[in-house]
C-alpha atoms as a PDB file:
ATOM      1  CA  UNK A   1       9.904   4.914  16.650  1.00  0.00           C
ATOM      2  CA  UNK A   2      10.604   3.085  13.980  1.00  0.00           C
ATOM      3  CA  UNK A   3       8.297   2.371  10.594  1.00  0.00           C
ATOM      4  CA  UNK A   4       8.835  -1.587  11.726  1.00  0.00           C
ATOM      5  CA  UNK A   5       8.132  -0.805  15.215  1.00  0.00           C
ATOM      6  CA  UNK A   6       4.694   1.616  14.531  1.00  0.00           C
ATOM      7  CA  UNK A   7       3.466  -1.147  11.731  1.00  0.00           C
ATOM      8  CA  UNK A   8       3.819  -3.895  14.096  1.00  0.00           C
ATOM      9  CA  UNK A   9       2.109  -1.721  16.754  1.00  0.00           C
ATOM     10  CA  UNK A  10      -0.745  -0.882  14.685  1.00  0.00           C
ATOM     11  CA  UNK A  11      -1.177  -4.644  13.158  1.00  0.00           C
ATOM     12  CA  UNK A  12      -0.697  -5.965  17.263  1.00  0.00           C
ATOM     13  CA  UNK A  13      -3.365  -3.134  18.233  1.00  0.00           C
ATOM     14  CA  UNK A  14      -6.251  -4.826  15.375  1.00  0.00           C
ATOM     15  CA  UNK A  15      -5.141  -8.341  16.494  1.00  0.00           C
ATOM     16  CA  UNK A  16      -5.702  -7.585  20.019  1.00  0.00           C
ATOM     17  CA  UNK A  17      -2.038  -8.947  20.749  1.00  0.00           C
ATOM     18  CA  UNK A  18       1.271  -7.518  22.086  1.00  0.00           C
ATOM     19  CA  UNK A  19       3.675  -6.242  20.015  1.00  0.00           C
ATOM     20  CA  UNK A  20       5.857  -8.635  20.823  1.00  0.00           C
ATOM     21  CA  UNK A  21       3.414 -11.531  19.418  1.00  0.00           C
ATOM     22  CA  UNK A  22       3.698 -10.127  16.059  1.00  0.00           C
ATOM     23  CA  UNK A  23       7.087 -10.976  14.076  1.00  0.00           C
ATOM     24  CA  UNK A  24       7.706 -10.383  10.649  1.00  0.00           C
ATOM     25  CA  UNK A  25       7.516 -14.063   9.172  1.00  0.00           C
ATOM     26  CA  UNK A  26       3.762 -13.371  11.391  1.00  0.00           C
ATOM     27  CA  UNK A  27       0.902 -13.607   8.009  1.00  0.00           C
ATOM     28  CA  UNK A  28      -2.543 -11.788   8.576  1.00  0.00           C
ATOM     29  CA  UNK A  29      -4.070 -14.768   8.499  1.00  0.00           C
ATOM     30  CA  UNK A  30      -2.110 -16.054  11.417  1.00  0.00           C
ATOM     31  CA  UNK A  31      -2.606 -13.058  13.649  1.00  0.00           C
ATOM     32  CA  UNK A  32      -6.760 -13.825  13.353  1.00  0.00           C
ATOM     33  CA  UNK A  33      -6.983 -10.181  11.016  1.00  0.00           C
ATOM     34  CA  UNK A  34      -9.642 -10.554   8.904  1.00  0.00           C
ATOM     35  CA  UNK A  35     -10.517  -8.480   5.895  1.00  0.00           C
ATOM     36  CA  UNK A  36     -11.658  -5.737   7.671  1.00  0.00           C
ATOM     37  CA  UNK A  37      -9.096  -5.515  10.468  1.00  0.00           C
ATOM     38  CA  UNK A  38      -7.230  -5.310   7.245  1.00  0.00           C
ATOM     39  CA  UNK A  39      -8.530  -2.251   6.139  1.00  0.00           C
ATOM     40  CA  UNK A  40      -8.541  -1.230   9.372  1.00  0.00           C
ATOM     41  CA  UNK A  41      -4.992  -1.293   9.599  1.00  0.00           C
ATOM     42  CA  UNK A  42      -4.265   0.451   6.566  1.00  0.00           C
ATOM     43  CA  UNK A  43      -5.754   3.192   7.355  1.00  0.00           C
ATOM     44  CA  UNK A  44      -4.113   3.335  10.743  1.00  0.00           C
ATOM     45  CA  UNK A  45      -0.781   3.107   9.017  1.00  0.00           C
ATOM     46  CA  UNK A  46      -1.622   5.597   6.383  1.00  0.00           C
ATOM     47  CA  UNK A  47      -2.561   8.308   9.079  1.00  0.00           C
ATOM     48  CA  UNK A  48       0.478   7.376  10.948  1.00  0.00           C
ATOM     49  CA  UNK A  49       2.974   8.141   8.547  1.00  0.00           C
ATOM     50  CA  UNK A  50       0.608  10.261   6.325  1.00  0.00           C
ATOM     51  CA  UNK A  51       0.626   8.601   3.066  1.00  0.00           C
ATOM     52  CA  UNK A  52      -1.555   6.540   1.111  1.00  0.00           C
ATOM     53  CA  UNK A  53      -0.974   2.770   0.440  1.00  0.00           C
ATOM     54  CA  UNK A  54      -2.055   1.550  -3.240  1.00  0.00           C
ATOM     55  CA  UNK A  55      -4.008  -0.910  -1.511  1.00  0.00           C
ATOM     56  CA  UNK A  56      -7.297  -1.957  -3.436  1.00  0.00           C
ATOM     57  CA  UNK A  57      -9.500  -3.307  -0.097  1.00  0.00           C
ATOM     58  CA  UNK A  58     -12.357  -4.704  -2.379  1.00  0.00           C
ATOM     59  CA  UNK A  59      -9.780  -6.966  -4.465  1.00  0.00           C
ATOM     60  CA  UNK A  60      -6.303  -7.041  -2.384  1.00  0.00           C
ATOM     61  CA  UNK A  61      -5.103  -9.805  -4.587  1.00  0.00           C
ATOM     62  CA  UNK A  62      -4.577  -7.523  -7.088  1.00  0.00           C
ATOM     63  CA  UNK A  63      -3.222  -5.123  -5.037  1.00  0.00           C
ATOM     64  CA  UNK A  64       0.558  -4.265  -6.240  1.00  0.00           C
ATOM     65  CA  UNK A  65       0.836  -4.003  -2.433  1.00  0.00           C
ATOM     66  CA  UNK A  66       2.302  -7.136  -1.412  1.00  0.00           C
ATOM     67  CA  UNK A  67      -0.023  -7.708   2.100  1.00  0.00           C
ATOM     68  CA  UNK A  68       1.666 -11.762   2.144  1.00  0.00           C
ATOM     69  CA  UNK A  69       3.298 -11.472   5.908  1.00  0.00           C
ATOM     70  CA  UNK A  70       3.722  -8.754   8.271  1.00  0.00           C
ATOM     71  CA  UNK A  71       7.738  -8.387   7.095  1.00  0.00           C
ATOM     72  CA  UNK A  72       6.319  -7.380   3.498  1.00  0.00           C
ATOM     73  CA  UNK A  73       3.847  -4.625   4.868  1.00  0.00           C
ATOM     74  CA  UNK A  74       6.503  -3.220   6.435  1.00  0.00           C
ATOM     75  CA  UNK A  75       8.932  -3.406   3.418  1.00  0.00           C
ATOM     76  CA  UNK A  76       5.958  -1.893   1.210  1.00  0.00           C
ATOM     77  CA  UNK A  77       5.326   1.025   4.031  1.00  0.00           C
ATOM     78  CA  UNK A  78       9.411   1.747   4.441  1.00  0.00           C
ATOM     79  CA  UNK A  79       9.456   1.859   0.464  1.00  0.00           C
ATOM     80  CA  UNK A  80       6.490   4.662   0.527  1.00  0.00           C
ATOM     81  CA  UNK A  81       7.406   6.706   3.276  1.00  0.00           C
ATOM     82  CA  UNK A  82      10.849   6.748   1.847  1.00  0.00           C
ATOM     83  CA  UNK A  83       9.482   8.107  -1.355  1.00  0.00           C
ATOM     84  CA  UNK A  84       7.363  10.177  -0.085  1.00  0.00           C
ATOM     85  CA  UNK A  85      10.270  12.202   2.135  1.00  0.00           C
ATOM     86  CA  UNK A  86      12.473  12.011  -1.313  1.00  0.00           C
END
């Protein structure tokens, strides 16, 4: 499985949706996550592929992880998992 296809799985699984309800343009927001699902989901993803996302849950605005649409978790999560197997 792909890092695209296991985010998407994990952000479907805290929206209560299908996978194939979630696309990349897809923002939090619009998928009915709230801040918590949010965390929520990071965690899932950072137990998934066993790293750790420089996410700051109390203020994600100033997060340097960009958390804008579903397309730029995934770019963030394919940039740290890359690094991480470097």
């Amino acid at each position: 499985m792909s890092v695209k296809d296991k985010v998407i799985e994990i952000i479907a699984e805290q929206a209560v949706l299908e996978p194939s309800d979630v696309t990349m343009d897809s923002t939090l927001e619009d998928l009915g996550i709230d801040s918590l699902g949010l965390v929520e989901s990071i965690f899932a993803i950072e137990e998934a592929f066993d790293i750790s996302v420089p996410f700051n849950a109390n203020e994600p605005e100033q997060s340097d992880f960009d958390i804008s649409s579903v397309g730029k978790i995934v770019a963030g999560i394919e940039k740290l998992v890359a690094e991480q197997h470097a």
